[in-house]
Protein backbone atom coordinates (compact mmCIF):
# COMPACT_ATOMS: atom_id res chain seq x y z
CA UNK A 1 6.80 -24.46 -25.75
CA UNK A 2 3.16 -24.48 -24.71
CA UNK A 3 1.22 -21.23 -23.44
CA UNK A 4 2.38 -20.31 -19.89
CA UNK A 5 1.30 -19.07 -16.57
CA UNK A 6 3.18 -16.68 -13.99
CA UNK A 7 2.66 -16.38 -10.32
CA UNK A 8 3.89 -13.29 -9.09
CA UNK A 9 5.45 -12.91 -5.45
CA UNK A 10 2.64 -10.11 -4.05
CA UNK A 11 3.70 -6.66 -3.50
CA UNK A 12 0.94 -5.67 -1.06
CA UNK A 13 3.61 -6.21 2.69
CA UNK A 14 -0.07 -7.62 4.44
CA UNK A 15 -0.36 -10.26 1.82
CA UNK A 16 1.24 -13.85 2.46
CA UNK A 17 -0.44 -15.50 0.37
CA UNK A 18 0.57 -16.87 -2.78
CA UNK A 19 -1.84 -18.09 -6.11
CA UNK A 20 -0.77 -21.73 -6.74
CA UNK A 21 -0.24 -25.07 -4.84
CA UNK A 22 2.63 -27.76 -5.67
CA UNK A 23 -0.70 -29.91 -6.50
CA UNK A 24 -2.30 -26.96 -8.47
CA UNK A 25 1.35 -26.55 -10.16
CA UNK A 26 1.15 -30.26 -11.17
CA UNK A 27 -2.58 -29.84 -12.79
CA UNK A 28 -1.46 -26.42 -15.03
CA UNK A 29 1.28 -28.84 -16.21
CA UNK A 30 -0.50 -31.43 -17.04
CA UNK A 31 -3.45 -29.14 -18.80
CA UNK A 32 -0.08 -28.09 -21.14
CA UNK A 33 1.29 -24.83 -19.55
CA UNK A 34 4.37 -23.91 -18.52
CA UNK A 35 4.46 -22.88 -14.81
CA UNK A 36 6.81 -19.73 -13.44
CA UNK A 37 6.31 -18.92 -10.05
CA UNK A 38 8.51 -15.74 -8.78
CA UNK A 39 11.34 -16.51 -6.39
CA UNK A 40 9.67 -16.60 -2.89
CA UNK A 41 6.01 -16.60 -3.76
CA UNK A 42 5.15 -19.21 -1.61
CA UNK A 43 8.00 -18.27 1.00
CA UNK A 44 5.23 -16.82 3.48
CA UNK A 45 2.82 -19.62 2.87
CA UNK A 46 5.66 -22.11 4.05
CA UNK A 47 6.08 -23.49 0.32
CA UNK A 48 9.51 -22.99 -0.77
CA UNK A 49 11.17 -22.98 -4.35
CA UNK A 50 12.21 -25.68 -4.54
CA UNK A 51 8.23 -27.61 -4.16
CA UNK A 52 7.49 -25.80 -6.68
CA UNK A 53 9.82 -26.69 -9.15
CA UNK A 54 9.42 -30.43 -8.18
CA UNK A 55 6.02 -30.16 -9.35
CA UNK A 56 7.16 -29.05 -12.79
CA UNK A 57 7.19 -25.00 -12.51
CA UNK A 58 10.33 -22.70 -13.29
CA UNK A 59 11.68 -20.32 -10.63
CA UNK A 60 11.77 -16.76 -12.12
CA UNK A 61 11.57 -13.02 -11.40
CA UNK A 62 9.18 -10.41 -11.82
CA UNK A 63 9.96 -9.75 -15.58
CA UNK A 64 8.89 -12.85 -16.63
CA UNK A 65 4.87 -11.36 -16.37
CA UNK A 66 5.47 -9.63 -19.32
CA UNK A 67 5.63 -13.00 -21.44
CA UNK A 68 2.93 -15.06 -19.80
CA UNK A 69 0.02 -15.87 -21.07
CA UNK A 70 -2.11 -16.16 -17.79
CA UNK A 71 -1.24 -14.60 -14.48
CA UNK A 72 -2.45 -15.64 -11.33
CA UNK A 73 -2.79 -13.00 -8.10
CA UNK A 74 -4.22 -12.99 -4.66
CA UNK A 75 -4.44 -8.91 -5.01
CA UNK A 76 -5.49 -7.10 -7.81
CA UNK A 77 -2.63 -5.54 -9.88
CA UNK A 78 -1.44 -1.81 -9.26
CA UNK A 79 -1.42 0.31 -12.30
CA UNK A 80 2.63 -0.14 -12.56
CA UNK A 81 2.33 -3.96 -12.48
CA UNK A 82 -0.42 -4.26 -14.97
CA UNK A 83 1.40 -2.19 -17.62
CA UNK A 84 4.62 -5.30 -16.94
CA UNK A 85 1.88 -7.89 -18.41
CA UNK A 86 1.72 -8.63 -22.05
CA UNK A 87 -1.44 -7.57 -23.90
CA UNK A 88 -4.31 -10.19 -23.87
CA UNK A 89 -3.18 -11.82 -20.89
CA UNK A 90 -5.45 -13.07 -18.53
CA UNK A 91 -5.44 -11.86 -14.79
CA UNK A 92 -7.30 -13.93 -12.25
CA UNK A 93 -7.09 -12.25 -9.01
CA UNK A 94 -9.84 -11.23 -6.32
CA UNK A 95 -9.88 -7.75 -8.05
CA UNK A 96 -11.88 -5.42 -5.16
CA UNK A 97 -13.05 -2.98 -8.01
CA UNK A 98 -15.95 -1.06 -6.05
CA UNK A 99 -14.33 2.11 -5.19
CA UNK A 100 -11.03 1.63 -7.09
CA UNK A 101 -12.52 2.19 -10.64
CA UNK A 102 -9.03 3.89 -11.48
CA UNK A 103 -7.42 0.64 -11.34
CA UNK A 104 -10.01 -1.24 -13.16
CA UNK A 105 -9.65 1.42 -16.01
CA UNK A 106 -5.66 0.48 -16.05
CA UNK A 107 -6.35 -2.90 -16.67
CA UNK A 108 -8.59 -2.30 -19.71
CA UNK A 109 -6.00 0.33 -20.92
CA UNK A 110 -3.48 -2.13 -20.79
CA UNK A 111 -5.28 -5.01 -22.55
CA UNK A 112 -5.40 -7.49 -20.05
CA UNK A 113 -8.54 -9.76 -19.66
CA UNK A 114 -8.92 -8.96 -16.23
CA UNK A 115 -11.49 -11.31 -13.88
CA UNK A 116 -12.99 -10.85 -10.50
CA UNK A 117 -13.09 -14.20 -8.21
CA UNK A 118 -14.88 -12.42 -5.57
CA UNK A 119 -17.82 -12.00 -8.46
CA UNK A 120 -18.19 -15.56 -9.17
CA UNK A 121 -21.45 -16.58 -8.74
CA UNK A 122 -23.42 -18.86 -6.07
CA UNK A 123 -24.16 -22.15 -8.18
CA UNK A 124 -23.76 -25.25 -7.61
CA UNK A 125 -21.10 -25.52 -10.71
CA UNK A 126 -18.96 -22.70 -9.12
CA UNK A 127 -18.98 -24.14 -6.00
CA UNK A 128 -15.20 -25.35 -5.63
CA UNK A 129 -14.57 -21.34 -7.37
CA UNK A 130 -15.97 -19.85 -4.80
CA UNK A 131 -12.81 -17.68 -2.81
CA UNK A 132 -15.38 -15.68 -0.95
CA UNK A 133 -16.42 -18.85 0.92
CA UNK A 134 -13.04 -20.29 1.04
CA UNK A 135 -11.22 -17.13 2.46
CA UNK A 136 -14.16 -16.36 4.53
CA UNK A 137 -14.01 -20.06 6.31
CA UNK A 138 -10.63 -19.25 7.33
CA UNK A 139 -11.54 -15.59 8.52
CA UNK A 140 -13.75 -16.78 10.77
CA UNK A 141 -11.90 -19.40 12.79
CA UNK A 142 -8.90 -16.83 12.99
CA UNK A 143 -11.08 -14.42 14.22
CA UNK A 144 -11.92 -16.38 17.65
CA UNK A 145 -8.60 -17.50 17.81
CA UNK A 146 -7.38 -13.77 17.70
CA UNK A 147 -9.76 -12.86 20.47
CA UNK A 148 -8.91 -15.53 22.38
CA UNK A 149 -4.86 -14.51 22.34
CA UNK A 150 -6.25 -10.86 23.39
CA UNK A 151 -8.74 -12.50 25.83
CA UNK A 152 -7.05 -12.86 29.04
CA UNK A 153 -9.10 -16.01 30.38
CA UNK A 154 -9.53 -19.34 29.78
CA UNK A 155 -12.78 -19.90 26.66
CA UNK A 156 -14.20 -22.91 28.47
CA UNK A 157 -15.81 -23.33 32.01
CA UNK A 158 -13.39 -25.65 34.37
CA UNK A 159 -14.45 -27.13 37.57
CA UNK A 160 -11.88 -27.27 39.77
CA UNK A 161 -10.96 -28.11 43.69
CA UNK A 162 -10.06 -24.27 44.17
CA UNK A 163 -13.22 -23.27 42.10
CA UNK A 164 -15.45 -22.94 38.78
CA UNK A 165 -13.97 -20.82 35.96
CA UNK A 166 -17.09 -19.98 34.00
CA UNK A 167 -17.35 -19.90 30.42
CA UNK A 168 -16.82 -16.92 28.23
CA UNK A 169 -19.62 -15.96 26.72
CA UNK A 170 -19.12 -14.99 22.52
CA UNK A 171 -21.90 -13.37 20.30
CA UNK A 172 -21.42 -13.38 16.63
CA UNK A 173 -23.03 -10.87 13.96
CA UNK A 174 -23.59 -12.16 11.01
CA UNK A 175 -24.11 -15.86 10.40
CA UNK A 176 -22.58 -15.99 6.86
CA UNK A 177 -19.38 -18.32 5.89
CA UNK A 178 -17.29 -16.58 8.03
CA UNK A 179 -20.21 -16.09 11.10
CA UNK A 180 -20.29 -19.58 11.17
CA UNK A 181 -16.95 -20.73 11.30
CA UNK A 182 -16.56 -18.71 13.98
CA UNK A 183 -19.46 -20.00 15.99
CA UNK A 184 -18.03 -23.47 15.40
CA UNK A 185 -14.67 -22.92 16.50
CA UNK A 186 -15.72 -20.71 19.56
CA UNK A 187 -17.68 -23.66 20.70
CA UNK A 188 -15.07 -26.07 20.19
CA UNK A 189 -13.35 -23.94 22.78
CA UNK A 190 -15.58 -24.23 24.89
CA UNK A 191 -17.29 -20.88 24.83
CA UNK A 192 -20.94 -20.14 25.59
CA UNK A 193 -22.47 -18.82 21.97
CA UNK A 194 -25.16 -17.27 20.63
CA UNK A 195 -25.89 -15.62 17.28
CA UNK A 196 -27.46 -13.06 14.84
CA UNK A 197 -28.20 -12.20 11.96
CA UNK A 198 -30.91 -10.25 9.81
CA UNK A 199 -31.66 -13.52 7.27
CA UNK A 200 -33.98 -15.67 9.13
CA UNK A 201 -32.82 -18.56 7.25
CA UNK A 202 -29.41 -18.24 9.26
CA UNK A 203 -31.29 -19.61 12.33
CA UNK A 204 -31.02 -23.09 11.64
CA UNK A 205 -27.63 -23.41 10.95
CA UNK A 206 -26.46 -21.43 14.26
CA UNK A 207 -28.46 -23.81 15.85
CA UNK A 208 -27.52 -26.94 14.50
CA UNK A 209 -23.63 -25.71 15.87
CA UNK A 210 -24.85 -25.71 19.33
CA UNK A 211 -25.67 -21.96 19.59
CA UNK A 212 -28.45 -19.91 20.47
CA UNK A 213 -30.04 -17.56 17.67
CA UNK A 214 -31.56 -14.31 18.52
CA UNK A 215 -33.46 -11.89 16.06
CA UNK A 216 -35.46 -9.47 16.69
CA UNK A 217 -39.05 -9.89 16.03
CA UNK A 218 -39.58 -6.78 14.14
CA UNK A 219 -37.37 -7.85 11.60
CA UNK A 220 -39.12 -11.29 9.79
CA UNK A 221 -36.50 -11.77 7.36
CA UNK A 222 -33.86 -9.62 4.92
CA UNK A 223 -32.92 -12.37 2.71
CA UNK A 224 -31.09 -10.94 -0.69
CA UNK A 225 -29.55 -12.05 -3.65
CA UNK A 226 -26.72 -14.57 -3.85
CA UNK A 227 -27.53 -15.76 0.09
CA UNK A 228 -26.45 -12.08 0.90
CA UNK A 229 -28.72 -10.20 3.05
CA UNK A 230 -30.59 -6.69 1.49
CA UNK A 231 -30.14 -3.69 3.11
CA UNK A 232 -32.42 -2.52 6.36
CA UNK A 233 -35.25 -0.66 6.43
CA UNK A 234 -34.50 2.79 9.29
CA UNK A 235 -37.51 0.91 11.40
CA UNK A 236 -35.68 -2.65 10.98
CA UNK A 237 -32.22 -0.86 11.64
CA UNK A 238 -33.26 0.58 15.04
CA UNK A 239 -35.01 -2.72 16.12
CA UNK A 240 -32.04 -4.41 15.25
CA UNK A 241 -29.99 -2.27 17.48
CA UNK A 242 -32.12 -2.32 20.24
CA UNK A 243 -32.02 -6.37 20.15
CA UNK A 244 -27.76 -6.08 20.04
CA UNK A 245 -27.16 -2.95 22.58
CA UNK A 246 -29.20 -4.99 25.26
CA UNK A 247 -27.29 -8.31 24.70
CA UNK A 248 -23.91 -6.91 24.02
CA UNK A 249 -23.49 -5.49 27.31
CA UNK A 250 -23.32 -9.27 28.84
CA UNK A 251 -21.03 -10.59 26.02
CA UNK A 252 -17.21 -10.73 26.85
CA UNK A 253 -16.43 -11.16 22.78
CA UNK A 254 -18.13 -10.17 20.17
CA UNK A 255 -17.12 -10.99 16.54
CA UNK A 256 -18.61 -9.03 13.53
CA UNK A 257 -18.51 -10.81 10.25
CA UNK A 258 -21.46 -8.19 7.78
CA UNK A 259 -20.76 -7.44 4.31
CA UNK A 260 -22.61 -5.95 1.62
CA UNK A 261 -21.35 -6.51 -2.03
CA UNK A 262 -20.18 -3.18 -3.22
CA UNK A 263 -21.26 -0.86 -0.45
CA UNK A 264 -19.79 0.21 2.63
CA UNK A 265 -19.94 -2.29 5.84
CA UNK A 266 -23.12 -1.49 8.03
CA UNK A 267 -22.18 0.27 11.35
CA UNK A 268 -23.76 -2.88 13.76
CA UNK A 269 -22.00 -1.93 16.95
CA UNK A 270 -22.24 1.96 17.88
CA UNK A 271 -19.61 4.02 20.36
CA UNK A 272 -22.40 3.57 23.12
CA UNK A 273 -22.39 -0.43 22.67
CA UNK A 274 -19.00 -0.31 23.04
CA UNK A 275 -18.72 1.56 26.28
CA UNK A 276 -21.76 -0.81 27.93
CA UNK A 277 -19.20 -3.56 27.73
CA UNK A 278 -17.40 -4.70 30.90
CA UNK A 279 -13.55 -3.96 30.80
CA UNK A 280 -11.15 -6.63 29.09
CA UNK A 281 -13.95 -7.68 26.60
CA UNK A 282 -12.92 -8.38 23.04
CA UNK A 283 -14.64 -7.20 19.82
CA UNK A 284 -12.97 -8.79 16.54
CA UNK A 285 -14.33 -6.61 13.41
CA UNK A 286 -13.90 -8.70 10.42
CA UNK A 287 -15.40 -5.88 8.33
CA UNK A 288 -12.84 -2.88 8.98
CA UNK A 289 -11.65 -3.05 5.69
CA UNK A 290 -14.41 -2.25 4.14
CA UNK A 291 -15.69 0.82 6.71
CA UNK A 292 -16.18 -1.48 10.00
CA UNK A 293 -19.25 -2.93 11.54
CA UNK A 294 -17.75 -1.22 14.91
CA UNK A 295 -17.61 2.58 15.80
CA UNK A 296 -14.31 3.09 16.72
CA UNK A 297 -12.56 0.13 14.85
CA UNK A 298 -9.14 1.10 12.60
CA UNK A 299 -7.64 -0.88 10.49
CA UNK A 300 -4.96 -2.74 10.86
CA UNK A 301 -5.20 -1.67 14.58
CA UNK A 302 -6.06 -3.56 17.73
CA UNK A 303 -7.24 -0.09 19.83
CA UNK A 304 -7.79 -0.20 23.65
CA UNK A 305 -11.00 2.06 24.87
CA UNK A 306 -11.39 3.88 27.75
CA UNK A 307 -13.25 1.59 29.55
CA UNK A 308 -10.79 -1.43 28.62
CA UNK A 309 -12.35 -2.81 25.81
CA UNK A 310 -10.01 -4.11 22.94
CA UNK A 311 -11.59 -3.94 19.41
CA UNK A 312 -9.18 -6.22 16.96
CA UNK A 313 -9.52 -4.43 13.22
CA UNK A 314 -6.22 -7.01 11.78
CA UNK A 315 -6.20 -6.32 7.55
CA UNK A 316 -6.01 -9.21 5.71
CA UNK A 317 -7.36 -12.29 8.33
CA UNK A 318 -7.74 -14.60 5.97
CA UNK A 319 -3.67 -13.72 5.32
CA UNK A 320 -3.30 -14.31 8.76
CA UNK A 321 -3.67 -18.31 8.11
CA UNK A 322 -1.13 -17.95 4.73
CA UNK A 323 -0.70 -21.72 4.31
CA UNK A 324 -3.98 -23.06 4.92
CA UNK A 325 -5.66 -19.54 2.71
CA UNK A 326 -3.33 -20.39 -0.18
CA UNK A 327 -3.99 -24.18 -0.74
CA UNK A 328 -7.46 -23.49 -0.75
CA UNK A 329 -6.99 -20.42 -3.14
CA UNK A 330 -5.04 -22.07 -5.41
CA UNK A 331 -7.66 -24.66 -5.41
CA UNK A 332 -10.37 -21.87 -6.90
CA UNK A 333 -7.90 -20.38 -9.43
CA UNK A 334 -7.61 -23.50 -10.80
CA UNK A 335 -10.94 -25.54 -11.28
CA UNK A 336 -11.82 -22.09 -12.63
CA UNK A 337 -9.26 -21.47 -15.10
CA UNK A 338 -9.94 -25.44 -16.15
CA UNK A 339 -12.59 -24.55 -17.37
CA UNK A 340 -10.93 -21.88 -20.36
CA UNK A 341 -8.64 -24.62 -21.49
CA UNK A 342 -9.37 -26.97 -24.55
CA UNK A 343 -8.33 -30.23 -22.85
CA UNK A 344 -7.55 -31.80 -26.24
CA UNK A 345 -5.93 -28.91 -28.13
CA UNK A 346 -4.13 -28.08 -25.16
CA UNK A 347 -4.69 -23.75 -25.58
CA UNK A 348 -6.30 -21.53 -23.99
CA UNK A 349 -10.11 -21.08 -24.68
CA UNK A 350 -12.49 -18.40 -23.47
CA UNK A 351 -16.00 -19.13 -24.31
CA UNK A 352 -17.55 -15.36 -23.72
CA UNK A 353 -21.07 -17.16 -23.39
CA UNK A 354 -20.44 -18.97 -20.51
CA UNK A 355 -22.41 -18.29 -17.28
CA UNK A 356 -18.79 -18.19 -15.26
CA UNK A 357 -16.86 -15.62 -17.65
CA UNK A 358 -19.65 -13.04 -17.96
CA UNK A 359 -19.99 -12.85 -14.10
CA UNK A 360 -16.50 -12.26 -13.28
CA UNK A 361 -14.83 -10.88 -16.92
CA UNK A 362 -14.13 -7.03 -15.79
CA UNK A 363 -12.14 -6.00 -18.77
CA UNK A 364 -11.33 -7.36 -22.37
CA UNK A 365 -10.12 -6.14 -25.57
CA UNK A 366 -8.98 -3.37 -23.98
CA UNK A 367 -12.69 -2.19 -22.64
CA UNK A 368 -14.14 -2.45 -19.29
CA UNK A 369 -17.00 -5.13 -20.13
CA UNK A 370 -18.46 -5.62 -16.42
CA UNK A 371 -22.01 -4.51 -16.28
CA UNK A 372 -21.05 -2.94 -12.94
CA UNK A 373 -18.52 -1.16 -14.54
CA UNK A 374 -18.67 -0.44 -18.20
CA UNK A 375 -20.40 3.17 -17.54
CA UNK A 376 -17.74 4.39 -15.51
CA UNK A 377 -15.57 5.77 -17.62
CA UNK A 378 -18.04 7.32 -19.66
CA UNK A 379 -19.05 10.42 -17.92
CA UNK A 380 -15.49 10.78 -17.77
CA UNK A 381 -15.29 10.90 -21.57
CA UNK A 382 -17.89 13.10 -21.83
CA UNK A 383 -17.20 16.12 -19.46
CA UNK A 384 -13.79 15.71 -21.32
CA UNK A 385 -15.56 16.92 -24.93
CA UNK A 386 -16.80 19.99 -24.59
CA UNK A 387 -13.83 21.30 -22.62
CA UNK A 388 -12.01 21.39 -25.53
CA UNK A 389 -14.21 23.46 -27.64
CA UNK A 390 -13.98 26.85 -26.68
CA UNK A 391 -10.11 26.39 -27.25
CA UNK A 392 -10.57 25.26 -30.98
CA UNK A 393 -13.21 27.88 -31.39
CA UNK A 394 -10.99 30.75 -30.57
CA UNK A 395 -7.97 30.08 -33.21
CA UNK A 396 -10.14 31.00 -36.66
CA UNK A 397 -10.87 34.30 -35.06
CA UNK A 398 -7.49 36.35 -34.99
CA UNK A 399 -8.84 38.75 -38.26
CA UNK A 400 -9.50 42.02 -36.30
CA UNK A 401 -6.80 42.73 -34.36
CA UNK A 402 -8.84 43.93 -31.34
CA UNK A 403 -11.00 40.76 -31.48
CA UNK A 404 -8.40 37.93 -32.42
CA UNK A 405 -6.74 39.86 -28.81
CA UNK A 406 -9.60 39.59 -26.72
CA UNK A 407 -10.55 36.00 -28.13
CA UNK A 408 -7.22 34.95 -27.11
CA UNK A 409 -8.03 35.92 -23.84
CA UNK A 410 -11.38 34.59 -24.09
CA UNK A 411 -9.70 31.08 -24.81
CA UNK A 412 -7.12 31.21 -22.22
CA UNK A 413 -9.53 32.04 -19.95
CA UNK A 414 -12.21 29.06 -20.42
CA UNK A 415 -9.42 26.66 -20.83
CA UNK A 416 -7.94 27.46 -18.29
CA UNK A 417 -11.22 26.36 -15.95
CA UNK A 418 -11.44 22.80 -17.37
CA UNK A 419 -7.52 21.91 -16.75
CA UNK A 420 -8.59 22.87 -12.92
CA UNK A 421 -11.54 21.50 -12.96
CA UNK A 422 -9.75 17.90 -14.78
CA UNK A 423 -6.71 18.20 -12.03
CA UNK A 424 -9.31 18.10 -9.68
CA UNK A 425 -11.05 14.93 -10.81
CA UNK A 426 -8.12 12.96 -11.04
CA UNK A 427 -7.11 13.54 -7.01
CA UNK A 428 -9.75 11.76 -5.50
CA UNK A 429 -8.98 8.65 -7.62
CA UNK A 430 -5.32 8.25 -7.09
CA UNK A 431 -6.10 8.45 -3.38
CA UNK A 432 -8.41 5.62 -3.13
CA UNK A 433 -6.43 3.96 -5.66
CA UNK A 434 -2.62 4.49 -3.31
CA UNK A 435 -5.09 4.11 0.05
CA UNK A 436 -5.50 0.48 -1.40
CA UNK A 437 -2.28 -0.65 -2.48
C-alpha cells in the first residue's frame, strides 16, 4: 500500500467546491498514491462517486483523514478538523491566515505541514499553481452574470421597429484577473465598458478587450509587488475618488474587483457614490469578504438602497461556478503537489529549499515557519512568563505567620489579574476564528 491522499467533503455550507478532478484522481494514482475522496465531495461540483472511483480513488468518510498522508482542501481546516489529521501530514488548501492566526497556530500544534495556495508566487514556473488567478477568472465572469440576473434590462443595444434599446453601460474597478474577466464577458454581452484601475500598466489590457480606460492624471502609476498594486497616497486617494464619484453617477453597473494581500479591501465606492446612482443600477462587490470596496455592502447579502440601487456582496463567487472552480482547482493542487513527489521512488519528497515550498509552507514540525507568521505567537509566549512569577514567588514565604498570610493574599491577588487579563486575549481570537468558519 503506497502513501495516500484524502479529499474531504467541505464543512464550510457556502463551499461547493471540491479539491480533486476524475483526471487529477487518475494523475495521484499514477504518481503511486492511494486516492480517498469523502462520500459526496464532488456532489455539488456535479462529480459523483462513482467518477471518482472509476478513476482509481476509494469512497470513504471523514475518519479516514486521520490516516492519510496528504490532504487536499478548498478551505482551510477548523481547529476540530485539523486535530482528525495524522501528524506530519500535509494540508494543501487556500489557507486565508491574515487575521485568523488562531487557526494557523492549530495547525502547527497539531503537526501538520500546512501550505498556503493563495501565497504561491507569480513566476513563470508556478504559473499552472496559481488558484488566485484561476478562482479569480471565474469570479469575474460570475460577477457580470450576477448583475445581469439583478439587472432588469437587456446588456446589449437592439434596434428594433418599435425602437432602440440602448446599451447598459458597466464600469469595472480594478483591472486584475478578475477585473478583466469581467470586462470581457460584459462586452460579450453587449455592454458599453470602461475601466480603472490605479496600475497604469492595466491600461493596455482593458483596451485591447474593447474598453475604455480612465485614470486619473494625478495618479501616474501604483504598481506593487507580485502585479499587485501598493497602497495610495491620501492626495492619490482623493484624486482617485474624484475621477470615480463623477463617472459612477452615469454607470448602470459597477463591478469592484480590489484586493490587497493581507490588509483590509480599500473602501473605492463611498455612501455618497452610491446614492448619485440612478435607481435599479447594480453594484457587484467582489471584495466584501474581505471588508468591501463599497460602503454599505454585507456579505453574503444582495441589499436594496433607498434610492433603488442593489449592491450584490454573494460569499464565495468563485463557489458560485462549483464545477468549472473545481476542475481548475484541482488542476493547481496537483501540478503543485507533483512537484514533492520522487517520480522514481514513488514517496513523498519535500525539498525545504525550493522557491515553491518556502513561499507557501505556513507550518512544519509542529512550528509556524511562514515569515509572515512565525512571530505571532511569540508575544503570546512572552506576556505568558512573567505572569506566573509572582505566584511561585509567594509559596517560600509562609515563615512568619503574619507575612506567609498577607503574601498569600499578595499572590492571589496578582494572579488573579493575569488569568483576566489571559481570558481576555483569547476572546478576540475565537471570534475571528468562528466569524470565519
Amino acid at each position: 500500500m503506497g502513501q495516500s491522499i484524502f479529499v474531504p467533503k467541505e464543512i464550510d455550507v457556502t463551499e461547493g467546491r471540491v479539491a480533486v478532478s476524475p483526471e487529477t484522481v487518475k494523475r495521484f494514482v499514477g504518481l503511486g498514491f492511494d486516492v480517498i475522496v469523502e462520500k459526496n465531495a464532488g456532489e455539488q461540483s456535479r462529480i459523483v462517486d462513482s467518477e471518482f472511483e472509476k478513476a482509481g480513488a476509494k469512497i470513504g468518510k471523514a475518519s479516514d483523514a486521520g490516516k492519510a498522508d496528504v490532504v487536499l482542501k478548498l478551505r482551510r481546516p477548523t481547529p476540530a478538523e485539523v486535530k482528525t489529521y495524522k501528524k506530519g501530514a500535509l494540508v494543501l488548501a487556500s489557507m486565508d491566515p491574515y487575521g485568523n492566526e488562531g487557526d494557523v497556530a492549530a495547525m502547527a500544534s497539531a503537526g501538520v505541514t500546512a501550505f498556503a495556495m493563495e501565497f504561491m508566487p507569480r513566476i513563470t514556473r508556478a504559473q499552472s499553481m496559481d488558484v488566485l488567478s484561476s478562482q479569480a477568472n471565474l469570479a469575474g465572469y460570475r460577477a457580470v452574470i450576477d448583475a445581469a440576473a439583478e439587472y432588469d434590462r437587456a446588456l446589449p443595444m437592439m434596434m428594433t421597429a418599435a425602437g432602440t434599446v440602448p446599451a447598459a453601460k458597466v464600469f469595472v474597478m480594478g483591472a486584475g484577473v478578475a477585473g478583466l474577466q469581467a470586462i470581457a464577458t460584459a462586452r460579450r454581452l453587449g455592454a458599453v465598458v470602461t475601466a480603472t484601475d490605479v496600475r497604469a500598466a492595466a491600461g493596455e489590457q482593458v483596451q485591447s478587450l474593447g474598453a475604455k480606460f480612465i485614470m486619473t492624471e494625478a495618479l501616474k502609476d501604483a504598481s506593487g509587488e507580485g502585479g499587485y498594486a501598493r497602497e495610495l497616497t491620501d492626495e492619490e486617494k482623493k484624486a482617485q475618488a474624484e475621477l470615480v464619484a463623477e463617472h459612477i453617477a452615469k454607470q448602470d453597473i459597477v463591478i469592484t474587483t480590489a484586493l490587497i494581500p493581507g490588509r483590509p479591501a480599500p473602501r473605492l465606492v463611498s455612501a455618497d457614490m452610491v446614492k448619485s446612482m440612478k435607481p435599479g443600477s447594480i453594484i457587484v462587490d467582489l471584495a466584501v469578504e474581505r471588508g468591501g470596496n463599497v460602503e454599505g455592502a454585507k456579505a453574503g447579502e444582495v441589499v436594496t438602497t433607498p434610492n433603488g440601487v442593489k449592491i450584490i456582496g454573494h460569499l464565495n463567487v468563485p463557489g458560485r461556478v462549483a464545477a468549472s472552480a473545481s476542475l481548475l482547482y484541482a488542476k493547481n493542487l496537483y501540478t503543485f503537489l507533483e512537484t514533492m513527489v520522487d517520480k522514481e521512488k514513488k514517496v513523498l519528497a519535500v525539498d525545504m529549499e525550493d522557491e515553491l515550498v518556502k513561499a507557501t509552507m505556513l507550518t512544519h514540525d509542529g512550528k509556524v515557519v511562514h515569515p509572515n507568521f512565525v512571530d505571532t505567537a511569540k508575544p503570546a509566549a512572552k506576556a505568558a512568563a512573567p505572569k506566573k512569577a509572582p505566584a511561585r514567588k509567594a509559596t517560600p514565604a509562609r515563615k512568619p505567620a503574619a507575612k506567609a498570610a498577607a503574601g498569600s493574599a499578595a499572590a492571589k491577588k496578582t494572579a488573579g489579574k493575569p488569568a483576566a487579563a489571559s481570558s481576555a486575549a483569547d476572546k478576540p481570537a475565537a471570534t475571528k476564528s468562528g466569524g470565519e468558519s
